[in-house]
N, C-alpha and C. Protein backbone atom coordinates (compact mmCIF):
# COMPACT_ATOMS: atom_id res chain seq x y z
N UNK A 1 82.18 77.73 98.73
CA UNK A 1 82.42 79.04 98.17
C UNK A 1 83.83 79.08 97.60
N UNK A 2 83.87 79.46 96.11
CA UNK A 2 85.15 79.96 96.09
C UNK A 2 86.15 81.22 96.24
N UNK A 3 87.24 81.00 97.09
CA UNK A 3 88.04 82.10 97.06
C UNK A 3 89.24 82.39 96.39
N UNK A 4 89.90 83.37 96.03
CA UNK A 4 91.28 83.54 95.66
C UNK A 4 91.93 83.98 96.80
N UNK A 5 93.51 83.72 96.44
CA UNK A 5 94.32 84.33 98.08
C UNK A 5 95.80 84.01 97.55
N UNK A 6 96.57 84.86 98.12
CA UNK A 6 98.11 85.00 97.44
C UNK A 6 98.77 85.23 98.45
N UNK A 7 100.25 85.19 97.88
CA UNK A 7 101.31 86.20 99.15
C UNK A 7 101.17 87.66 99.25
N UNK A 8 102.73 88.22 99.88
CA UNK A 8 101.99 89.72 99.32
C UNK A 8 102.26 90.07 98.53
N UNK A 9 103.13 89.66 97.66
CA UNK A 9 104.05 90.39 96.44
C UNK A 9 103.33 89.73 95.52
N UNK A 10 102.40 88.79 95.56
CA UNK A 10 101.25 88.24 94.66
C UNK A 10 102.18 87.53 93.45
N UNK A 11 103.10 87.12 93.71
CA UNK A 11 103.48 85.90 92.78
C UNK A 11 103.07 84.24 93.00
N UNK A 12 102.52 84.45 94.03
CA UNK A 12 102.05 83.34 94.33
C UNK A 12 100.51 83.26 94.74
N UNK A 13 99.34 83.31 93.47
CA UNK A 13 98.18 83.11 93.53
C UNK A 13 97.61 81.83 93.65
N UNK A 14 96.28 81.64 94.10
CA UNK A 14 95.33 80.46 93.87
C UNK A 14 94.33 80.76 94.10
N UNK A 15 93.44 79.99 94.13
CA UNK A 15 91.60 79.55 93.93
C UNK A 15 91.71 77.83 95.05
N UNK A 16 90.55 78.50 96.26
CA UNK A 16 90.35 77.04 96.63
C UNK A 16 88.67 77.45 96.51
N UNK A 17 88.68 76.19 96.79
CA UNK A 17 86.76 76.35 97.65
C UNK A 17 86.47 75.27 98.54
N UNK A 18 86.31 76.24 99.16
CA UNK A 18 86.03 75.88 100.70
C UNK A 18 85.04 76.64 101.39
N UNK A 19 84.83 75.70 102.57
CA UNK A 19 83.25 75.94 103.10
C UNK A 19 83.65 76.19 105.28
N UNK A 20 84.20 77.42 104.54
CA UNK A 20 84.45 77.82 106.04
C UNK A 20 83.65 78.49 106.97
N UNK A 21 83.80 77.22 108.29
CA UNK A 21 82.96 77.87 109.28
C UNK A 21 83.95 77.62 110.85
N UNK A 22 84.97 77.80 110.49
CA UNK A 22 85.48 77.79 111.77
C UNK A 22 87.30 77.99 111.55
N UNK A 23 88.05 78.58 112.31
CA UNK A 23 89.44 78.15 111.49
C UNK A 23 90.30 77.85 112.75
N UNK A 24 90.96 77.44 112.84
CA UNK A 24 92.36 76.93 113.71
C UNK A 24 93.63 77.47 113.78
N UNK A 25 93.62 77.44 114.94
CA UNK A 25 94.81 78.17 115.72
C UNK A 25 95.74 76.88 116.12
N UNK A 26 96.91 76.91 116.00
CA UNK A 26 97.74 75.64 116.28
C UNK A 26 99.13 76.38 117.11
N UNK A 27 99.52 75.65 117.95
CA UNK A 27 100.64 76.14 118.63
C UNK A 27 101.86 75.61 118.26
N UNK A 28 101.58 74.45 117.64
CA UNK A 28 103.02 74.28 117.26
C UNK A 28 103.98 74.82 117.23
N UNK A 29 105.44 74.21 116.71
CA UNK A 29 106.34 74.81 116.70
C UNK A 29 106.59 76.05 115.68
N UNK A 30 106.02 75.71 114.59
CA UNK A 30 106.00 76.60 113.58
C UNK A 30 104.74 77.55 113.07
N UNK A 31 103.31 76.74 113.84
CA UNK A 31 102.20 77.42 113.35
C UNK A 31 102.14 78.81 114.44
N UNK A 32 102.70 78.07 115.55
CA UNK A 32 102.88 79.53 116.74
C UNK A 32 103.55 80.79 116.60
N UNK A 33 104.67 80.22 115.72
CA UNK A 33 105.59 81.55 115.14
C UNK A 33 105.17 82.44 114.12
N UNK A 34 104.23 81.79 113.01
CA UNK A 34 104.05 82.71 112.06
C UNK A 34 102.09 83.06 112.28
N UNK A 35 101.49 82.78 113.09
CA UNK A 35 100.38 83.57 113.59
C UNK A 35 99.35 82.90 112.81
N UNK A 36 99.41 81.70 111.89
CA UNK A 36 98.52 81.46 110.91
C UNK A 36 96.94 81.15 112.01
N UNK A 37 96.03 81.67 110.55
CA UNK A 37 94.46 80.62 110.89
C UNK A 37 94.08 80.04 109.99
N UNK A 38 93.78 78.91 110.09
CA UNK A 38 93.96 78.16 109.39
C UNK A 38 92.49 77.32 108.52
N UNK A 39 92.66 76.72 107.59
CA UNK A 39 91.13 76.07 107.42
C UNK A 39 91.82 74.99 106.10
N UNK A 40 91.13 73.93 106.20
CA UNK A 40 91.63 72.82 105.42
C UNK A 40 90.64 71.95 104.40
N UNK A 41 91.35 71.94 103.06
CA UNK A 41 90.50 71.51 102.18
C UNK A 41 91.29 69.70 101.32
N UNK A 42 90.64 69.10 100.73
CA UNK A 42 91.26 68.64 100.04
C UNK A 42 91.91 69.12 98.77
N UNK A 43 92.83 68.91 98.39
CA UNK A 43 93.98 69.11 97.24
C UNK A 43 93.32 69.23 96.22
N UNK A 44 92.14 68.60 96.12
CA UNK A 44 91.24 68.34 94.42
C UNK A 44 90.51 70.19 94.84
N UNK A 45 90.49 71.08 95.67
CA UNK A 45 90.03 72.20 95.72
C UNK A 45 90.87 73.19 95.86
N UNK A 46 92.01 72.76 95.59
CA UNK A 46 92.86 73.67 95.08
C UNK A 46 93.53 73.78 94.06
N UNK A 47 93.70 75.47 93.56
CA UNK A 47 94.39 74.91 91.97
C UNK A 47 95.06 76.34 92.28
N UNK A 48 96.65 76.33 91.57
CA UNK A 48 97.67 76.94 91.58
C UNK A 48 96.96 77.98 90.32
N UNK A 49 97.03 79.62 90.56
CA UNK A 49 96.32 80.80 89.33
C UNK A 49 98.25 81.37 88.77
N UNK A 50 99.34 80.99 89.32
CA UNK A 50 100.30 81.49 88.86
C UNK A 50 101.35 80.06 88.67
N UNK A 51 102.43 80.50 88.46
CA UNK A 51 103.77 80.17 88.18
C UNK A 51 104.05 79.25 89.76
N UNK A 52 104.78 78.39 90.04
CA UNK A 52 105.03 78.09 91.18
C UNK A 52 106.76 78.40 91.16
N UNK A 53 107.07 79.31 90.64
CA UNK A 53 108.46 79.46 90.32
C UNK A 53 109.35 79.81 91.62
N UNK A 54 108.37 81.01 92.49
CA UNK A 54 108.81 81.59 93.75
C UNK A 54 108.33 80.39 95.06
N UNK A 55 107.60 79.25 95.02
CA UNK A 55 107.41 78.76 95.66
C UNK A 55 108.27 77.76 96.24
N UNK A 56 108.44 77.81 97.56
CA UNK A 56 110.06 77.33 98.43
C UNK A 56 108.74 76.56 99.04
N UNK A 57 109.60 74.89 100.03
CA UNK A 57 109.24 74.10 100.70
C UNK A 57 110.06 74.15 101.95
N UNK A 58 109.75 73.99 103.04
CA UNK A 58 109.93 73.68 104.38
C UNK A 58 109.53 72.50 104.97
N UNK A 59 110.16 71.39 105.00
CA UNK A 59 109.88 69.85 106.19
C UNK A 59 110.30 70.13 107.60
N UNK A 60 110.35 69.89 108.82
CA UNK A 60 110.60 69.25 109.42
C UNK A 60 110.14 68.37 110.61
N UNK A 61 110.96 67.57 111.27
CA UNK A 61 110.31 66.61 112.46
C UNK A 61 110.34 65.40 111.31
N UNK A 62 108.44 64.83 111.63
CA UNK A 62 108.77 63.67 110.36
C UNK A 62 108.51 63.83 109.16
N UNK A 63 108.31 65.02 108.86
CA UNK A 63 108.36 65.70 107.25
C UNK A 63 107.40 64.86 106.53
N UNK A 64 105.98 65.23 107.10
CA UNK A 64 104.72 64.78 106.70
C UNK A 64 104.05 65.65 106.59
N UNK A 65 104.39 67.43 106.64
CA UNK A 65 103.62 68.31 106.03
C UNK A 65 104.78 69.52 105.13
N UNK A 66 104.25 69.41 103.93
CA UNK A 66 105.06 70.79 103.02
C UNK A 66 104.68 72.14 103.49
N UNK A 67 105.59 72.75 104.47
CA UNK A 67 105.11 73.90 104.62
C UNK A 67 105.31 74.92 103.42
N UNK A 68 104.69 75.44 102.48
CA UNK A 68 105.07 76.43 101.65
C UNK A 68 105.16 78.10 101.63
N UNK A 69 106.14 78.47 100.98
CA UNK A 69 106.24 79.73 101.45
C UNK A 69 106.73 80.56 99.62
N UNK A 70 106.61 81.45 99.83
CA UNK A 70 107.30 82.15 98.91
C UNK A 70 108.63 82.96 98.97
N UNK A 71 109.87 82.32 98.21
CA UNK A 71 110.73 82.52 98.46
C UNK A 71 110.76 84.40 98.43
N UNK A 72 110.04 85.09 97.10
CA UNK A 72 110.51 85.91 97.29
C UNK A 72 109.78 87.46 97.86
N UNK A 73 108.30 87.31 99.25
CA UNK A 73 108.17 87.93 100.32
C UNK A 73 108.06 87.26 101.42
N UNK A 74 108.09 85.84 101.50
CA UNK A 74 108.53 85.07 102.58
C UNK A 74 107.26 84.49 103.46
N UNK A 75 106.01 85.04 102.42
CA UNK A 75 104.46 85.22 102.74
C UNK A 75 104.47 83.02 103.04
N UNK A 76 103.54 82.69 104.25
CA UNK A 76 103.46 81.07 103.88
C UNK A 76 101.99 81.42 103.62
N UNK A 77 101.26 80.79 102.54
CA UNK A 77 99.66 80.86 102.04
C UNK A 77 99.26 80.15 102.36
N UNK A 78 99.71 78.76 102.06
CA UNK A 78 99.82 77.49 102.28
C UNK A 78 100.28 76.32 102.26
N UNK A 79 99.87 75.24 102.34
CA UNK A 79 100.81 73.99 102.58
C UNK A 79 99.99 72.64 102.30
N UNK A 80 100.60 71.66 101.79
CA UNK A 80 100.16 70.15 101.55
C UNK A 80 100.48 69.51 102.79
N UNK A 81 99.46 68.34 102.46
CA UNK A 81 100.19 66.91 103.68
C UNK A 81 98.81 66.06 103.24
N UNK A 82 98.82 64.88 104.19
CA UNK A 82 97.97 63.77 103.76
C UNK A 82 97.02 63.75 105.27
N UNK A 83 96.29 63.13 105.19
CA UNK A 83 94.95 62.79 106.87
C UNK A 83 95.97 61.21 106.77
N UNK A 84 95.54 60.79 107.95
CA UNK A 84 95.60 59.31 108.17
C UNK A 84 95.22 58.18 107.22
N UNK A 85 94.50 58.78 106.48
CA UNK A 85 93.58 57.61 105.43
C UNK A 85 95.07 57.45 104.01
N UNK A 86 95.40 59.03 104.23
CA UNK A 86 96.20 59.13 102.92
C UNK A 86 95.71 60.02 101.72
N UNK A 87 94.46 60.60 102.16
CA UNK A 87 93.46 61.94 101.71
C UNK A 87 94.82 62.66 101.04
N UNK A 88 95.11 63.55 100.44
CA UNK A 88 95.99 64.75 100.13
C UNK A 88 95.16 65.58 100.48
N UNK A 89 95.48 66.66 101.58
CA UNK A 89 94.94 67.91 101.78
C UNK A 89 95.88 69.52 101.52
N UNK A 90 95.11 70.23 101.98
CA UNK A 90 95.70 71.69 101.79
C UNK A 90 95.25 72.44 103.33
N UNK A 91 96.50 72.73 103.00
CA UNK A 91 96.10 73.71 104.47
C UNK A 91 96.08 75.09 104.14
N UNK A 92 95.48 76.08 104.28
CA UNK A 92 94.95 77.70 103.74
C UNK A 92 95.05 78.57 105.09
N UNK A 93 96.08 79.22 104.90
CA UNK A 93 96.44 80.39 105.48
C UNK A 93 94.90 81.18 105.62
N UNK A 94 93.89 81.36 106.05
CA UNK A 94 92.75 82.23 106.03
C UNK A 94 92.98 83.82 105.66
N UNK A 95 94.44 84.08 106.48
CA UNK A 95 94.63 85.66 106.54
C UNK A 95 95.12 85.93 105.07
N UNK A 96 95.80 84.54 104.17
CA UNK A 96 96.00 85.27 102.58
C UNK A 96 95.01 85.00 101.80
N UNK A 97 93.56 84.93 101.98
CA UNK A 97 92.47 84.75 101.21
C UNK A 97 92.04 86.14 101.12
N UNK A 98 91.82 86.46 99.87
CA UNK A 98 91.45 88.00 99.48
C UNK A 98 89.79 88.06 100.34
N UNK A 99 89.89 89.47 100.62
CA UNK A 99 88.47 89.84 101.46
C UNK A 99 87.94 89.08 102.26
N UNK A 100 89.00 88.03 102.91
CA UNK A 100 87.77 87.20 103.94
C UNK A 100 88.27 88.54 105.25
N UNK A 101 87.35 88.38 106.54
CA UNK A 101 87.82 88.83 107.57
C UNK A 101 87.47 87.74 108.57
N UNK A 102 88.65 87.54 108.70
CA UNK A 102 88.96 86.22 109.70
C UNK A 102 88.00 86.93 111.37
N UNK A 103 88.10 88.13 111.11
CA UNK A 103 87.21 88.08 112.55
C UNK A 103 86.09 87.69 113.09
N UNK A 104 85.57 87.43 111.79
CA UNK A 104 83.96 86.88 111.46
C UNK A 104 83.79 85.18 111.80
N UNK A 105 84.74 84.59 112.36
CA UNK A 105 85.10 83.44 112.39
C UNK A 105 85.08 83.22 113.61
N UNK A 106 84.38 81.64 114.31
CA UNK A 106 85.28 81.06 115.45
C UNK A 106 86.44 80.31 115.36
N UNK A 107 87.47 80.71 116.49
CA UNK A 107 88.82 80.06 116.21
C UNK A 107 89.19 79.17 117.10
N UNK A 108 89.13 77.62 116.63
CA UNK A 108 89.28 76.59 117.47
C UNK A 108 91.36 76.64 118.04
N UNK A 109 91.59 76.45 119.14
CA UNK A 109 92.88 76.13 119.56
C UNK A 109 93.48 75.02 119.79
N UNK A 110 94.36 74.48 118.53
CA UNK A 110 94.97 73.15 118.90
C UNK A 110 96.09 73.34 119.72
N UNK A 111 96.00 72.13 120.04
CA UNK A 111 97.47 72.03 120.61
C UNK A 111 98.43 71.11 120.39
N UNK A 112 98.82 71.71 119.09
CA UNK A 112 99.87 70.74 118.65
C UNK A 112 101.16 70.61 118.55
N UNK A 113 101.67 71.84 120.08
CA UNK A 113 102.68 71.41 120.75
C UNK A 113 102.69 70.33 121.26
N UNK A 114 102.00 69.91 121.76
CA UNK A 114 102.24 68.52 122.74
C UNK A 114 101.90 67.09 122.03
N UNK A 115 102.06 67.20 120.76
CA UNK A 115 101.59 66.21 120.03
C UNK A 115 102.97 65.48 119.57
C-alpha cells in the first residue's frame, strides 16, 4: 500500500509503500527518547515529495544508521541504514504517515538497549 507522511511543519514530505502488519518499539538509546513506531522498507520504496533542504542527519555509536530529522520542527519521519547483506533500508516513523492509526497495529518490543 502506498502512503504519504511528513513532519509537522510539512517541509519534509514523502511516499513509501509498504505492507504493514506489525510495527516496533525499540528501546534504544534514542528510539526510547523520541517514542517512535516503527516499520521498515527498502530505500527503492521510498521517494522524497519535497525539497530535502530542512533535512538534518544524526550518527552516533558506530554511525550505521542516519537518523533524520527536520531541522526546522525537529519532527524525525525517518531514517536510512543498510541490513547485514548491505540491503539500503528506510526506517518510517508510523506516527508521521498521514491517516494511519498506529493503534490498529501489533507492536513488537525490541530491545535494543542491550545490543
Amino acid at each position: 500500500m502506498k502512503y504519504t507522511g511528513g513532519c509537522h511543519c510539512q517541509k519534509l514530505r514523502f511516499e513509501v509503500e509498504a505492507n504493514i502488519e506489525n510495527l516496533l518499539a525499540c528501546n534504544c538509546s534514542i528510539c526510547g527518547k523520541k517514542g517512535h513506531l516503527l516499520t521498515f522498507v527498502p530505500d527503492s520504496q521510498f521517494k522524497m515529495l519535497t525539497s530535502t533542504e530542512t533535512l538534518s542527519d544524526y550518527q552516533f555509536g558506530k554511525k550505521n544508521i542516519h537518523h533524520h530529522f527536520c531541522s526546522n520542527c525537529g519532527v524525525s519521519a525517518f531514517g536510512a541504514g543498510s541490513m547485514p547483506d548491505g540491503t539500503k533500508m528506510r526506517s518510517i516513523n508510523a506516527r508521521c504517515l498521514d491517516g494511519l492509526d498506529v493503534t490498529k497495529f501489533p507492536v513488537h518490543h525490541y530491545d535494543g538497549a542491550s545490543l
